[in-house]
Structures are given as structure tokens and as C-alpha cells.
PDB file of N, CA and C in Angstrom:
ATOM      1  N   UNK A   1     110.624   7.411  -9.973  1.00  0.00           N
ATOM      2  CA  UNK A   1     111.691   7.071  -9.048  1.00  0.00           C
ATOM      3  C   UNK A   1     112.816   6.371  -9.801  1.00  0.00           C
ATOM      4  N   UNK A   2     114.025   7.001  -9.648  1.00  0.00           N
ATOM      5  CA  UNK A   2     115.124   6.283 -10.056  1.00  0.00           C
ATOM      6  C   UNK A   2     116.360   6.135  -9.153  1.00  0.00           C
ATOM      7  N   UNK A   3     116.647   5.233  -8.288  1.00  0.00           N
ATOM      8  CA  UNK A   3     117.693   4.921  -7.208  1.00  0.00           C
ATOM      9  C   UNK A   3     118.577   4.414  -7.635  1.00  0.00           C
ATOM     10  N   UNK A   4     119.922   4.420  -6.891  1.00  0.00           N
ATOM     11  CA  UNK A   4     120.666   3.258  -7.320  1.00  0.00           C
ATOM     12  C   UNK A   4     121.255   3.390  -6.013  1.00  0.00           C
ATOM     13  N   UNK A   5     121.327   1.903  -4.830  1.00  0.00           N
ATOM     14  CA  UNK A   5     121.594   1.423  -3.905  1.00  0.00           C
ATOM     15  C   UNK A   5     123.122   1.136  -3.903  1.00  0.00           C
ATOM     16  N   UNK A   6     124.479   1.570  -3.402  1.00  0.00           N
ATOM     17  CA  UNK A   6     125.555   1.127  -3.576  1.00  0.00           C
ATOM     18  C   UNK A   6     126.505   1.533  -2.392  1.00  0.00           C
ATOM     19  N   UNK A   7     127.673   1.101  -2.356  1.00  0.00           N
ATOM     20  CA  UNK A   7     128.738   0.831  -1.219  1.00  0.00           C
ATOM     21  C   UNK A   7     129.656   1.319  -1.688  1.00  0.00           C
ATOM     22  N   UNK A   8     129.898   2.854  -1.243  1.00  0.00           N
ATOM     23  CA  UNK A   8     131.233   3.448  -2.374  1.00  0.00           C
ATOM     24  C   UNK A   8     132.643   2.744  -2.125  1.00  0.00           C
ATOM     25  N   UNK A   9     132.670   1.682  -1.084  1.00  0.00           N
ATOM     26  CA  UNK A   9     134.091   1.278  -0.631  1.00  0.00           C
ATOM     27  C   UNK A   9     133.825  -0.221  -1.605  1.00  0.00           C
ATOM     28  N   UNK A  10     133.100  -0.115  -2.455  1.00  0.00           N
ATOM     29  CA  UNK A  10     132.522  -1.877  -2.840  1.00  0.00           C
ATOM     30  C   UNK A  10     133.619  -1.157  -4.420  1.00  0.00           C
ATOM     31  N   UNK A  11     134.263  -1.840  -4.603  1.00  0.00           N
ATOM     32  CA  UNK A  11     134.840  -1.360  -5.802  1.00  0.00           C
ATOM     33  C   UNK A  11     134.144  -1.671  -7.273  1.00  0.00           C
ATOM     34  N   UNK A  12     133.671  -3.413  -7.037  1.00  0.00           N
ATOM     35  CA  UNK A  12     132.546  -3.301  -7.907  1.00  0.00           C
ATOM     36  C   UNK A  12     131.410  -2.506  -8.432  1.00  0.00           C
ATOM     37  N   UNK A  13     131.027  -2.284  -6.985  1.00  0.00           N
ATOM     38  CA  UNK A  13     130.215  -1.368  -7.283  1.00  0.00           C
ATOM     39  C   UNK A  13     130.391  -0.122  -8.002  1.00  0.00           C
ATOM     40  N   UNK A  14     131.748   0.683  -7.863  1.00  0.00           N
ATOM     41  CA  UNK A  14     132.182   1.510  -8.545  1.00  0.00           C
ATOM     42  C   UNK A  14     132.084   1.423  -9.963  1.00  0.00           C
ATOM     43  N   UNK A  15     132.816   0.159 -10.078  1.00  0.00           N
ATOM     44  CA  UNK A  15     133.292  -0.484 -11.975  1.00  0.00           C
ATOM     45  C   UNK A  15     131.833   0.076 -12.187  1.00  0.00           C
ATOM     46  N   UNK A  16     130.942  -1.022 -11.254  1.00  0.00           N
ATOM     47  CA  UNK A  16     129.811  -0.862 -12.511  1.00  0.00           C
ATOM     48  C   UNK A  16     128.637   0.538 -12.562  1.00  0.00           C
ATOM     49  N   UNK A  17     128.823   1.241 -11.655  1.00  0.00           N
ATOM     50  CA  UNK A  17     127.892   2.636 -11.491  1.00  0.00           C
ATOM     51  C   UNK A  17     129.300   3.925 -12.823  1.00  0.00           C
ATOM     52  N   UNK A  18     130.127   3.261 -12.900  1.00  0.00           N
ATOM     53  CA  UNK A  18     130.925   4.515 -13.882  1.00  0.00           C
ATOM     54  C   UNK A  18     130.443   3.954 -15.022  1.00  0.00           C
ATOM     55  N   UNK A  19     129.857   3.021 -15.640  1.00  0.00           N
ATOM     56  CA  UNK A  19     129.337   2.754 -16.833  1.00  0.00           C
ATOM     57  C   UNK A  19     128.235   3.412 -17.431  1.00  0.00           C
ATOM     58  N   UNK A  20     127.678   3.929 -16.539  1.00  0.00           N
ATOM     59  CA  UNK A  20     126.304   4.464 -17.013  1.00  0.00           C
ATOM     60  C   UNK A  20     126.220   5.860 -16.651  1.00  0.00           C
ATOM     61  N   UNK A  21     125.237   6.885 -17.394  1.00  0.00           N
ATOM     62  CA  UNK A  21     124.919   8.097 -17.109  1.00  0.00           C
ATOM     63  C   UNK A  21     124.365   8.136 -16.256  1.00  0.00           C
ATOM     64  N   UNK A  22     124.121   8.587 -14.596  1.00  0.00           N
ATOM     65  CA  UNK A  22     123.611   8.631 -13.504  1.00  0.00           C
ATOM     66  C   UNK A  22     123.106  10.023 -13.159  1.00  0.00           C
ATOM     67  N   UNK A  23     123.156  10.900 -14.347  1.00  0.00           N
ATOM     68  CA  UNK A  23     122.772  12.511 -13.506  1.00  0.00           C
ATOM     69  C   UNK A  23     121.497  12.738 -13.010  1.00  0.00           C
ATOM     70  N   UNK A  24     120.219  11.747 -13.320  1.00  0.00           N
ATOM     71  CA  UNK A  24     119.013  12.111 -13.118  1.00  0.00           C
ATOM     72  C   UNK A  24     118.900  10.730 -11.929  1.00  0.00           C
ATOM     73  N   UNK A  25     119.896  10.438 -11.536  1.00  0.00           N
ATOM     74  CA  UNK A  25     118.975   9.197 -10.903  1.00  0.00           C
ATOM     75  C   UNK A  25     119.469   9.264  -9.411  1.00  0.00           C
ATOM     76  N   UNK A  26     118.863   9.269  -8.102  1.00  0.00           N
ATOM     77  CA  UNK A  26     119.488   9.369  -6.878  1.00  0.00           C
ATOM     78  C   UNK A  26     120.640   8.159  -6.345  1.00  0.00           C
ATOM     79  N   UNK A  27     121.239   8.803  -5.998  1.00  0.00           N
ATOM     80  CA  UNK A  27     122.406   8.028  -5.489  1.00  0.00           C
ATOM     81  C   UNK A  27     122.442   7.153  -4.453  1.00  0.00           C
ATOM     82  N   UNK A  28     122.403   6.731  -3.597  1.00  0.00           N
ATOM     83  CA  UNK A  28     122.494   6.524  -2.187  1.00  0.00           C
ATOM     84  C   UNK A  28     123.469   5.656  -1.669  1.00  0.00           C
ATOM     85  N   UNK A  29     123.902   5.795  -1.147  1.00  0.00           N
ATOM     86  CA  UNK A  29     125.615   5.053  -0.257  1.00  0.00           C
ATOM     87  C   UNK A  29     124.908   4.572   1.227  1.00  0.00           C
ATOM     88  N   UNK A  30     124.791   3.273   1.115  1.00  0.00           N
ATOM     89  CA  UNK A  30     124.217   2.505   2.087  1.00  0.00           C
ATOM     90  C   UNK A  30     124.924   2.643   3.443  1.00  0.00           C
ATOM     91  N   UNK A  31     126.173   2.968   3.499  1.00  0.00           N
ATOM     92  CA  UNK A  31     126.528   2.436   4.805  1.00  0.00           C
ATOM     93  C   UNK A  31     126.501   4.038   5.278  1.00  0.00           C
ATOM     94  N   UNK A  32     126.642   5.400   4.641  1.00  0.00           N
ATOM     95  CA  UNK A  32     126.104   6.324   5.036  1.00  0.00           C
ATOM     96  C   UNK A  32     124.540   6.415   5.535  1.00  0.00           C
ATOM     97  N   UNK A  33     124.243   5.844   4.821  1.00  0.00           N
ATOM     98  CA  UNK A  33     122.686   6.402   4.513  1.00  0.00           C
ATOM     99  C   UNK A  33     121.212   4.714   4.657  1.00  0.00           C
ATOM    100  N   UNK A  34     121.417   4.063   5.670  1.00  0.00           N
ATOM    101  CA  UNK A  34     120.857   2.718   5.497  1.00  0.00           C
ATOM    102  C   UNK A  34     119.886   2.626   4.612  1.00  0.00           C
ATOM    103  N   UNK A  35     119.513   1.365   3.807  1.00  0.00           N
ATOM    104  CA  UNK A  35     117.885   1.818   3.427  1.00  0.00           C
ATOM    105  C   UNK A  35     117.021   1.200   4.512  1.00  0.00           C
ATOM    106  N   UNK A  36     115.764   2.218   4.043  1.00  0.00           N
ATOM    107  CA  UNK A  36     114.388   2.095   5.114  1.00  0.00           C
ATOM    108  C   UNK A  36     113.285   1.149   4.851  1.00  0.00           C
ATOM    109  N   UNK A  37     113.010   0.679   5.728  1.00  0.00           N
ATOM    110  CA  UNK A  37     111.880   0.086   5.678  1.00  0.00           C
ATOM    111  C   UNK A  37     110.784  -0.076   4.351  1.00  0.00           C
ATOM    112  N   UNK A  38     110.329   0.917   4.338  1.00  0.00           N
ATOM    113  CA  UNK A  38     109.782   1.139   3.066  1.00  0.00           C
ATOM    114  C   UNK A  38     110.600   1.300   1.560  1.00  0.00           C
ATOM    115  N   UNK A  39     111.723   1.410   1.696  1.00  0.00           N
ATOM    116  CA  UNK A  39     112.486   1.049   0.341  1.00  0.00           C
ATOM    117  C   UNK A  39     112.501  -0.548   0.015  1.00  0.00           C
ATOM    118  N   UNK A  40     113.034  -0.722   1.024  1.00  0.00           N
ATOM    119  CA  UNK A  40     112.741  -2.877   1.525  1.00  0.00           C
ATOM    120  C   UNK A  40     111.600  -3.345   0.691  1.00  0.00           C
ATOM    121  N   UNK A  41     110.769  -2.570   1.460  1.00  0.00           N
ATOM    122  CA  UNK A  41     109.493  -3.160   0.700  1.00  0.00           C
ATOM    123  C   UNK A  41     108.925  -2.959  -0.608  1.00  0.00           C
ATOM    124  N   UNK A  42     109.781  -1.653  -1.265  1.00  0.00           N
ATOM    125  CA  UNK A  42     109.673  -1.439  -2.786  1.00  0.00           C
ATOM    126  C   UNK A  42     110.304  -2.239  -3.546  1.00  0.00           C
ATOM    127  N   UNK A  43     111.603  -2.542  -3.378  1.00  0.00           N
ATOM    128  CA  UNK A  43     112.087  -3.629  -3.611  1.00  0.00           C
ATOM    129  C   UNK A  43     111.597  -5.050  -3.734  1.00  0.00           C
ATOM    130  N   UNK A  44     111.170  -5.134  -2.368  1.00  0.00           N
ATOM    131  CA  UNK A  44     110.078  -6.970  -1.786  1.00  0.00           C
ATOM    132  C   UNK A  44     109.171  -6.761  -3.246  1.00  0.00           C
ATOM    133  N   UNK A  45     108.534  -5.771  -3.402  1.00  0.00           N
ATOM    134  CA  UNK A  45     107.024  -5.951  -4.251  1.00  0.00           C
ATOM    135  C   UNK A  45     107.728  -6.154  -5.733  1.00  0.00           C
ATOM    136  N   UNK A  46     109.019  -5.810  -6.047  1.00  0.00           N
ATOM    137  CA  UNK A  46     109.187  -6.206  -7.528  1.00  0.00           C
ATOM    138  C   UNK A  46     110.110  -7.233  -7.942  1.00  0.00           C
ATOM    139  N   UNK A  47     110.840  -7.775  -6.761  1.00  0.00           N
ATOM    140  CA  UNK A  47     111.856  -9.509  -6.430  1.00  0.00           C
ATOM    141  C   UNK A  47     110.533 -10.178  -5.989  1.00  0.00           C
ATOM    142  N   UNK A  48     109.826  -9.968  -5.273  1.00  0.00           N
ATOM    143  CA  UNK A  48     108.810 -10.824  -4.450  1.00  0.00           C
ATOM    144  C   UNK A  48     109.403 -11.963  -3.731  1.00  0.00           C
ATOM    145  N   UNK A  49     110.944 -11.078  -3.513  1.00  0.00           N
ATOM    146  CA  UNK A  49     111.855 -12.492  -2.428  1.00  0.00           C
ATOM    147  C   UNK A  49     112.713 -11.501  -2.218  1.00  0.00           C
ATOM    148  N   UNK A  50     112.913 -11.675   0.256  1.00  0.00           N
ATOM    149  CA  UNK A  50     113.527 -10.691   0.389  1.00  0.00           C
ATOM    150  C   UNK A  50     115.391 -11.589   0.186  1.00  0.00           C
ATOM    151  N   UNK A  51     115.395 -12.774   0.010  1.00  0.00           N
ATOM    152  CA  UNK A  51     116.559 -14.000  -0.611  1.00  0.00           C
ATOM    153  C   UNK A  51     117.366 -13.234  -1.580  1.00  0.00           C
ATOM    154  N   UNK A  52     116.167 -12.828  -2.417  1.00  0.00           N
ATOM    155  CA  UNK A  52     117.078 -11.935  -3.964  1.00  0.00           C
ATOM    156  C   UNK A  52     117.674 -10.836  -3.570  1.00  0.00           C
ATOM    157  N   UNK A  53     117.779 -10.386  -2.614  1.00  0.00           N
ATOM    158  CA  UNK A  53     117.898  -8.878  -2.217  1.00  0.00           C
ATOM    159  C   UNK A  53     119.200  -9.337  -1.170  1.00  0.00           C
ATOM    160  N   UNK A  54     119.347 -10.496  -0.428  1.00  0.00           N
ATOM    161  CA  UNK A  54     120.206 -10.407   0.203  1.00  0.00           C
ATOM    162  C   UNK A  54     121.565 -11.295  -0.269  1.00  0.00           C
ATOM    163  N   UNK A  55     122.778 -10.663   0.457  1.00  0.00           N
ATOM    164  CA  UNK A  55     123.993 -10.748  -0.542  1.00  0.00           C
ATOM    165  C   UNK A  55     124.327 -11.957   0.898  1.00  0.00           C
ATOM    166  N   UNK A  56     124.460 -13.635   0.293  1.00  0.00           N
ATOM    167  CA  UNK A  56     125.492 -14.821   0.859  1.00  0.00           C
ATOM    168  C   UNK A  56     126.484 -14.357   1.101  1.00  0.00           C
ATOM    169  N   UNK A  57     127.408 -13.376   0.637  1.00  0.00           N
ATOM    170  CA  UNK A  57     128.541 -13.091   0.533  1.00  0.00           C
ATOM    171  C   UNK A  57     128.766 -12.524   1.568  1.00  0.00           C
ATOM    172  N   UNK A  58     128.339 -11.901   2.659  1.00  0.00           N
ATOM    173  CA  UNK A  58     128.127 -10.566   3.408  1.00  0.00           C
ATOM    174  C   UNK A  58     129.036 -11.372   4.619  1.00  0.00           C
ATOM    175  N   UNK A  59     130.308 -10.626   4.693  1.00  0.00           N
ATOM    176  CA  UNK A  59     131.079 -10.780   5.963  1.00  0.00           C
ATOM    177  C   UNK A  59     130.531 -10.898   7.411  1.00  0.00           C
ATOM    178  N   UNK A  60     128.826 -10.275   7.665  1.00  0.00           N
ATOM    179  CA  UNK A  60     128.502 -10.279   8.750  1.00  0.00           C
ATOM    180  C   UNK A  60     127.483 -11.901   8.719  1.00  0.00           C
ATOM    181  N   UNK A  61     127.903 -12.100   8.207  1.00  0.00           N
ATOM    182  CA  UNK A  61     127.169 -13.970   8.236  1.00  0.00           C
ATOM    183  C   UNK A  61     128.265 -14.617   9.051  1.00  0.00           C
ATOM    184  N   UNK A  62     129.478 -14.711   8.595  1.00  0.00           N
ATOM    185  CA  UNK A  62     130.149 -15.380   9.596  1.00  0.00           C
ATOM    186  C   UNK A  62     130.371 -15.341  10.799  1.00  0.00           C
ATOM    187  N   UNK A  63     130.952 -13.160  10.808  1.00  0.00           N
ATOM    188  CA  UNK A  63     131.048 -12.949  12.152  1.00  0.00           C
ATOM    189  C   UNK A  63     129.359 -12.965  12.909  1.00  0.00           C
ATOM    190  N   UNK A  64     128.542 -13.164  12.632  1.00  0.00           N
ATOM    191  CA  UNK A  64     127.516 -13.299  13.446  1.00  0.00           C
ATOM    192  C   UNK A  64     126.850 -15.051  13.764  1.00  0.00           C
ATOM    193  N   UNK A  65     128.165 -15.659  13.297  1.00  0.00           N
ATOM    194  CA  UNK A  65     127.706 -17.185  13.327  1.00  0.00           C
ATOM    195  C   UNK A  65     126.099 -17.908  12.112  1.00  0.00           C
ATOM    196  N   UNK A  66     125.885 -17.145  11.338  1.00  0.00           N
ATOM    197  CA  UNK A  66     124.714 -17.623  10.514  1.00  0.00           C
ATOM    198  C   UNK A  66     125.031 -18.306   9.925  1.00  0.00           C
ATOM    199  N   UNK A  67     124.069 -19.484   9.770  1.00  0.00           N
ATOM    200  CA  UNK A  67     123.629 -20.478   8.872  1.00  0.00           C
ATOM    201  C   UNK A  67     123.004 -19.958   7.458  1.00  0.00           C
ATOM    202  N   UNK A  68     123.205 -19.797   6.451  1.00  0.00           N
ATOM    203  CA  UNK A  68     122.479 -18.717   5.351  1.00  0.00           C
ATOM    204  C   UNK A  68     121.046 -19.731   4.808  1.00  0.00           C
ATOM    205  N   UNK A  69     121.864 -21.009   5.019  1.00  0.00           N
ATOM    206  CA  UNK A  69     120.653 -22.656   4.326  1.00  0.00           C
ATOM    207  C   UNK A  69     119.084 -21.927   4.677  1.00  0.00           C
ATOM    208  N   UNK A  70     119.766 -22.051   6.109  1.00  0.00           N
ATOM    209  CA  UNK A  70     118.680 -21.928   7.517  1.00  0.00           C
ATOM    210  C   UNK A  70     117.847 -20.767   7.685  1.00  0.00           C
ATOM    211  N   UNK A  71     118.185 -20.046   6.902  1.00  0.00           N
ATOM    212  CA  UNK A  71     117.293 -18.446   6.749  1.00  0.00           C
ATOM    213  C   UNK A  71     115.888 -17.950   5.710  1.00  0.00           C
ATOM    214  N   UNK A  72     114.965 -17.891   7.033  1.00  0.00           N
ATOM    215  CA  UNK A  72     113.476 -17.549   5.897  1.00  0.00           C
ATOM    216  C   UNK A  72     113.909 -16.531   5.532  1.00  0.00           C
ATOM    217  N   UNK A  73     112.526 -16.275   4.724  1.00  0.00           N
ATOM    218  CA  UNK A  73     112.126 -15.041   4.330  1.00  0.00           C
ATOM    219  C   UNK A  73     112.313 -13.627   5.658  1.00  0.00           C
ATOM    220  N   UNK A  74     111.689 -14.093   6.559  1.00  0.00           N
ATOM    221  CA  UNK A  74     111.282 -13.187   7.923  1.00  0.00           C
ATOM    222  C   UNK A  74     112.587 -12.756   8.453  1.00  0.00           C
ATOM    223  N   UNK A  75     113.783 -13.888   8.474  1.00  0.00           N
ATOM    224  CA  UNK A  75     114.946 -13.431   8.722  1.00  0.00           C
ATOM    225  C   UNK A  75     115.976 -12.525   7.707  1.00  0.00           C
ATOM    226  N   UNK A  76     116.016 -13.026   6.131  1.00  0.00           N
ATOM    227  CA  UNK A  76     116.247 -12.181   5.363  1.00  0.00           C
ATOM    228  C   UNK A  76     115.629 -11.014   5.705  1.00  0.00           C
ATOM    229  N   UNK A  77     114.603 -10.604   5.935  1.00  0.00           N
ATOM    230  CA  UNK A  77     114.240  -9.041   5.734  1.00  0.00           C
ATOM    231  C   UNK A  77     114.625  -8.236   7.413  1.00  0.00           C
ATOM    232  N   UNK A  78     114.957  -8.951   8.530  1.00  0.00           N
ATOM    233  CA  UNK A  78     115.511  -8.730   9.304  1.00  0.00           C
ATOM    234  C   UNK A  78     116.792  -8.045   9.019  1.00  0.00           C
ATOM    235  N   UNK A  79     117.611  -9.278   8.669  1.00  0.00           N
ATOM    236  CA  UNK A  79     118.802  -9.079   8.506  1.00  0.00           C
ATOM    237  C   UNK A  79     119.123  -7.758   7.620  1.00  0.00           C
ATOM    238  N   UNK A  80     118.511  -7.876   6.540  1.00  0.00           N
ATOM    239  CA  UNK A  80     118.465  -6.563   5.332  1.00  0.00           C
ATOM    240  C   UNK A  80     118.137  -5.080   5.862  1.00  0.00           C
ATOM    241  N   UNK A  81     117.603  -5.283   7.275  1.00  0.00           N
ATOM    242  CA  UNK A  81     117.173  -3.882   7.717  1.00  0.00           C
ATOM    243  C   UNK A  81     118.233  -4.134   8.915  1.00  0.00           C
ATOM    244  N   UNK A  82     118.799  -4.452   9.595  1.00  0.00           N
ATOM    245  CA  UNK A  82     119.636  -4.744  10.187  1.00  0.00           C
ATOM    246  C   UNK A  82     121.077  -3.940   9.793  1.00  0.00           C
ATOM    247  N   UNK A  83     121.627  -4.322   9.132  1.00  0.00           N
ATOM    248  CA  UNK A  83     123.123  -4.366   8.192  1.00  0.00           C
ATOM    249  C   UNK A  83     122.944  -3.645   7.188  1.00  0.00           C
ATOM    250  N   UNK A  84     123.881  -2.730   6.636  1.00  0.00           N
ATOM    251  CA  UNK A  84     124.011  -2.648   4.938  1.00  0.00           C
ATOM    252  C   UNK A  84     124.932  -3.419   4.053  1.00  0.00           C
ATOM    253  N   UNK A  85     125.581  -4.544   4.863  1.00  0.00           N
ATOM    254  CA  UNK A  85     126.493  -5.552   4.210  1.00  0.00           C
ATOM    255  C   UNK A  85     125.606  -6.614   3.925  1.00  0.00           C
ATOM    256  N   UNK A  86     124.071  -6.463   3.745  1.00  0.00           N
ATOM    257  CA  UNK A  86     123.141  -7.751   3.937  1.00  0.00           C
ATOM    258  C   UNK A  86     123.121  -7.557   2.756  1.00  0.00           C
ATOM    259  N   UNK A  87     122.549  -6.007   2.372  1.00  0.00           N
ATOM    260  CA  UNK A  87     122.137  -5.667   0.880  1.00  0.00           C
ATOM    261  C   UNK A  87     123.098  -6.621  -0.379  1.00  0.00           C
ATOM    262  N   UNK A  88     122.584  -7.519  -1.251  1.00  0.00           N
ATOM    263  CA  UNK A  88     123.089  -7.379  -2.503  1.00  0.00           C
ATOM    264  C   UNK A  88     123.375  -6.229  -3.608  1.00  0.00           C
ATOM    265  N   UNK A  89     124.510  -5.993  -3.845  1.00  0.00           N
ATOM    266  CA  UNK A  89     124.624  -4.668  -4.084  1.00  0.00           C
ATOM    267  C   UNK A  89     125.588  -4.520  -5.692  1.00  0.00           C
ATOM    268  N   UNK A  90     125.293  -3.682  -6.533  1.00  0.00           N
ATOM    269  CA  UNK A  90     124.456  -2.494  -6.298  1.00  0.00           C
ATOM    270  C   UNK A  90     123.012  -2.793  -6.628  1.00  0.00           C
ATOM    271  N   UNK A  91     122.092  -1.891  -6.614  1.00  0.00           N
ATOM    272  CA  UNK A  91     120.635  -1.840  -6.806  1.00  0.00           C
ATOM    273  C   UNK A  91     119.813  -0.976  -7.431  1.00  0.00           C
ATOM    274  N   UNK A  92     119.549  -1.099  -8.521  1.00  0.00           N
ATOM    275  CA  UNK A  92     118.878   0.051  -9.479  1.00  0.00           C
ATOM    276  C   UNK A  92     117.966   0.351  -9.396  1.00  0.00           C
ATOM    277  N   UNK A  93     116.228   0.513  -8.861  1.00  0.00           N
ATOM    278  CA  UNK A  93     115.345   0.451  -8.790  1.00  0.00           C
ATOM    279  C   UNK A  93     114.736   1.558  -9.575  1.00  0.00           C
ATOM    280  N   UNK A  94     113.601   1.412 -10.081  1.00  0.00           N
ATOM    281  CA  UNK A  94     112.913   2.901 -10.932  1.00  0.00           C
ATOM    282  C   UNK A  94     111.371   2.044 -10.812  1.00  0.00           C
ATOM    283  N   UNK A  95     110.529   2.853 -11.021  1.00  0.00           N
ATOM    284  CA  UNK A  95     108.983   2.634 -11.196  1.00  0.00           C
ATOM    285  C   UNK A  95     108.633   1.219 -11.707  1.00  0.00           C
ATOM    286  N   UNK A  96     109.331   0.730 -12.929  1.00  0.00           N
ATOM    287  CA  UNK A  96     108.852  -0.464 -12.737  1.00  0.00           C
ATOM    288  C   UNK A  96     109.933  -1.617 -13.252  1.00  0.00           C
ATOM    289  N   UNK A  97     111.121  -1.330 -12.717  1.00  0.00           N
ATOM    290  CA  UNK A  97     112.095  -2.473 -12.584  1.00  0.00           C
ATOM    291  C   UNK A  97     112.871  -2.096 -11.487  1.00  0.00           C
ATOM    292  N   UNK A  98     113.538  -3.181 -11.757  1.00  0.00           N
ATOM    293  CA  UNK A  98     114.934  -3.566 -10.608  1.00  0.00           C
ATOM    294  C   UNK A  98     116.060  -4.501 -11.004  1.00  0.00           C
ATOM    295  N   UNK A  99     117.110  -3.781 -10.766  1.00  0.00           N
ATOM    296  CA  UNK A  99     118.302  -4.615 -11.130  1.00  0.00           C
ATOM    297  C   UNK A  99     119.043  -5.213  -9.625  1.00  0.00           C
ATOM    298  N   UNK A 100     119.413  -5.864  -9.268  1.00  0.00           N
ATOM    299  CA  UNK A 100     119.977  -6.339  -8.244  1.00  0.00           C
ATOM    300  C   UNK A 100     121.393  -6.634  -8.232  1.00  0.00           C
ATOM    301  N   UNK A 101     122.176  -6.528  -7.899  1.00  0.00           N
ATOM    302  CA  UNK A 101     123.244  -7.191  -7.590  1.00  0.00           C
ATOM    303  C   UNK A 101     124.538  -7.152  -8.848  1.00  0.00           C
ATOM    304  N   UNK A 102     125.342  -8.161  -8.887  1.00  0.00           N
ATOM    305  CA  UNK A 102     126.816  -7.543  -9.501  1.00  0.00           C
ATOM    306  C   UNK A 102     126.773  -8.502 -10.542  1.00  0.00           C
ATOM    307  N   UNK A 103     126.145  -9.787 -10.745  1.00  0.00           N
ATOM    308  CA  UNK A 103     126.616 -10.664 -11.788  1.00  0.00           C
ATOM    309  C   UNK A 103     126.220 -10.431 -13.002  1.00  0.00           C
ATOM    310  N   UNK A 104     127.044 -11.023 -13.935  1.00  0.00           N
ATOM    311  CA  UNK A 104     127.006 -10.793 -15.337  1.00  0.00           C
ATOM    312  C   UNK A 104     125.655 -10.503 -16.051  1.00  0.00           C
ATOM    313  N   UNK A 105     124.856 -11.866 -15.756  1.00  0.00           N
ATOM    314  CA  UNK A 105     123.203 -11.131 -16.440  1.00  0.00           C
ATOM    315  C   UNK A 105     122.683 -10.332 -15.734  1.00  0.00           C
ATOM    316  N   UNK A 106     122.648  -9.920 -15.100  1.00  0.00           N
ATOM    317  CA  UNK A 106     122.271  -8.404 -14.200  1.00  0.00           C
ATOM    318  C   UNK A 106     123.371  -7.001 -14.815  1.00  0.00           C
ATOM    319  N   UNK A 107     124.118  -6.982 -14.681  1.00  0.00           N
ATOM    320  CA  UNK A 107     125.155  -6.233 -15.674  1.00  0.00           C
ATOM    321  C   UNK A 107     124.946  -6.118 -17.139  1.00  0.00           C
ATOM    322  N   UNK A 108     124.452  -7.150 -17.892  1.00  0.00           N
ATOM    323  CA  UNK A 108     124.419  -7.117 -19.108  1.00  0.00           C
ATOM    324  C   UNK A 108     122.883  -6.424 -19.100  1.00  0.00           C
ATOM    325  N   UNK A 109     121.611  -7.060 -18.490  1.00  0.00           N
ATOM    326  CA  UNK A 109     120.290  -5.961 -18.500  1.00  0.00           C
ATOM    327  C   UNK A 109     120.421  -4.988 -17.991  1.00  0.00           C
ATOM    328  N   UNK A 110     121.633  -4.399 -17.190  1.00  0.00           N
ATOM    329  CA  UNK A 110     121.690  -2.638 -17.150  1.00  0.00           C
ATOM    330  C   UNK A 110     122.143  -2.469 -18.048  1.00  0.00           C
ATOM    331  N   UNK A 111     122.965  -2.559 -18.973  1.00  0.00           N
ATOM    332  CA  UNK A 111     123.141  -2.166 -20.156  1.00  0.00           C
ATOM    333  C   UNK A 111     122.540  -1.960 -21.113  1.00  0.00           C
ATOM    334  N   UNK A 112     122.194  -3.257 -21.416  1.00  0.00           N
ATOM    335  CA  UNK A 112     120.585  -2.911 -22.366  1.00  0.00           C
ATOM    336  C   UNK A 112     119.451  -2.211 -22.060  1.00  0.00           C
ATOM    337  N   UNK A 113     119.081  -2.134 -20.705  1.00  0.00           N
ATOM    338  CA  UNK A 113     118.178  -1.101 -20.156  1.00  0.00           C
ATOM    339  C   UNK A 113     118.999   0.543 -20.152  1.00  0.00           C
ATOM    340  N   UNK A 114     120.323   0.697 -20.191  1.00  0.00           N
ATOM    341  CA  UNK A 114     120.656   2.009 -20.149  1.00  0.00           C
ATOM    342  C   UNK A 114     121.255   2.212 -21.758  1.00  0.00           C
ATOM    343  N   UNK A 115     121.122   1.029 -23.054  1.00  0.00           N
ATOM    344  CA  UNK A 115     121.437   1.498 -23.822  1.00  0.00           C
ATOM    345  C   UNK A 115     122.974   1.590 -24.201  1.00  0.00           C
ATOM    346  N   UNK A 116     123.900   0.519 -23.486  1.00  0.00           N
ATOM    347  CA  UNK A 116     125.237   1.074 -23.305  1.00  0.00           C
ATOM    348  C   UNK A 116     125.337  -0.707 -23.941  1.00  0.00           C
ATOM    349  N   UNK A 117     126.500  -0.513 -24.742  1.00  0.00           N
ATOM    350  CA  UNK A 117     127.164  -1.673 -25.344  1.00  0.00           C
ATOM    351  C   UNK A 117     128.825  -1.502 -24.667  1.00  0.00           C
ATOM    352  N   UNK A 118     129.128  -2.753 -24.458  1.00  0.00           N
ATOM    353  CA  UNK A 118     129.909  -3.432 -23.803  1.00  0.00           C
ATOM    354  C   UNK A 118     131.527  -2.491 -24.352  1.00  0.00           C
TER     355      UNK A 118
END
């Protein structure tokens, strides 16, 4: 399995999915295409926190009045199946890793995991 979880209107997300060779790996555009339940949980089993998976940033925190402090686990994975603005994004997943999200050391281990210098 090789995924990569992303928001084609996320421009970041763009920057950083044109860096790498993607022809063998499935695509998926979240707000087309939500992820399922069971992707959630492929994910859960290799973060072992559904926290890591969800993005603070997500415009629907405010407009939905959330507290982010105030949020378990049980509600993160709510929320994450809920929304595709919950997702931290983008998301690389394959058999036995996972990359999460947009910041620099996450960016720099796709690189080194895809072999690509800066």
C-alpha cells in the first residue's frame, strides 16, 4: 500500500506532492473522496494518536465553536471522520510508515525516504 492523503485546493499540499515521483502510489483528494473508517484506523495503528492525525489549524474548529485543549482521543477520531479539514494534511502512508502533515521534519523524512535532496 502506498497512499498519499491530500487537498488539491491546499497549495501546500501541492508544493510538497510535486517534489516527489508519485506514479506508483494512489492519490486521494480528501474533500472529493473522504477517508474511511478503516483508513483512520491504518493510520491510528502507526501514530497510535488520533491528535497526530488531526490538523489545530482546521477552519471548522472555530466555526463549530471547539475548544481543541478540551479534545480526547474519542473526539479527535470523531471529528477526523466527520470533516476532511480535520485531516492533517498531506499524508503518506505505505505498509510500514507514515508521514503526516506539512512541517519541516516531516518534509525533510519524505525526502530522505523518497531519496530527493533539497
Amino acid at each position: 500500500m502506498k497512499k498519499v492523503f491530500y487537498l488539491n485546493t491546499c497549495d501546500t499540499c501541492r508544493k510538497i506532492l510535486a517534489q516527489f515521483d508519485l506514479t506508483d502510489w494512489e492519490l486521494r483528494e480528501i474533500k472529493k473522496e473522504p477517508i474511511t473508517k478503516e483508513e483512520l484506523t491504518a493510520m491510528y495503528k502507526k501514530t497510535k494518536s488520533y491528535e497526530a492525525l488531526f490538523s489545530k489549524k482546521s477552519t471548522q474548529i472555530k466555526l463549530r465553536g471547539l475548544d481543541a485543549k478540551s479534545l480526547e482521543e474519542k473526539d479527535f477520531k470523531d471529528l477526523l471522520l466527520d470533516h476532511y479539514t480535520f485531516l492533517k494534511r498531506p499524508v503518506f502512508i505505505t505498509d510500514s510508515e507514515i508521514f503526516v502533515g506539512n512541517d519541516k521534519k516531516n518534509v525533510e523524512a519524505l525526502r530522505e525516504f523518497f531519496g530527493v535532496s533539497e
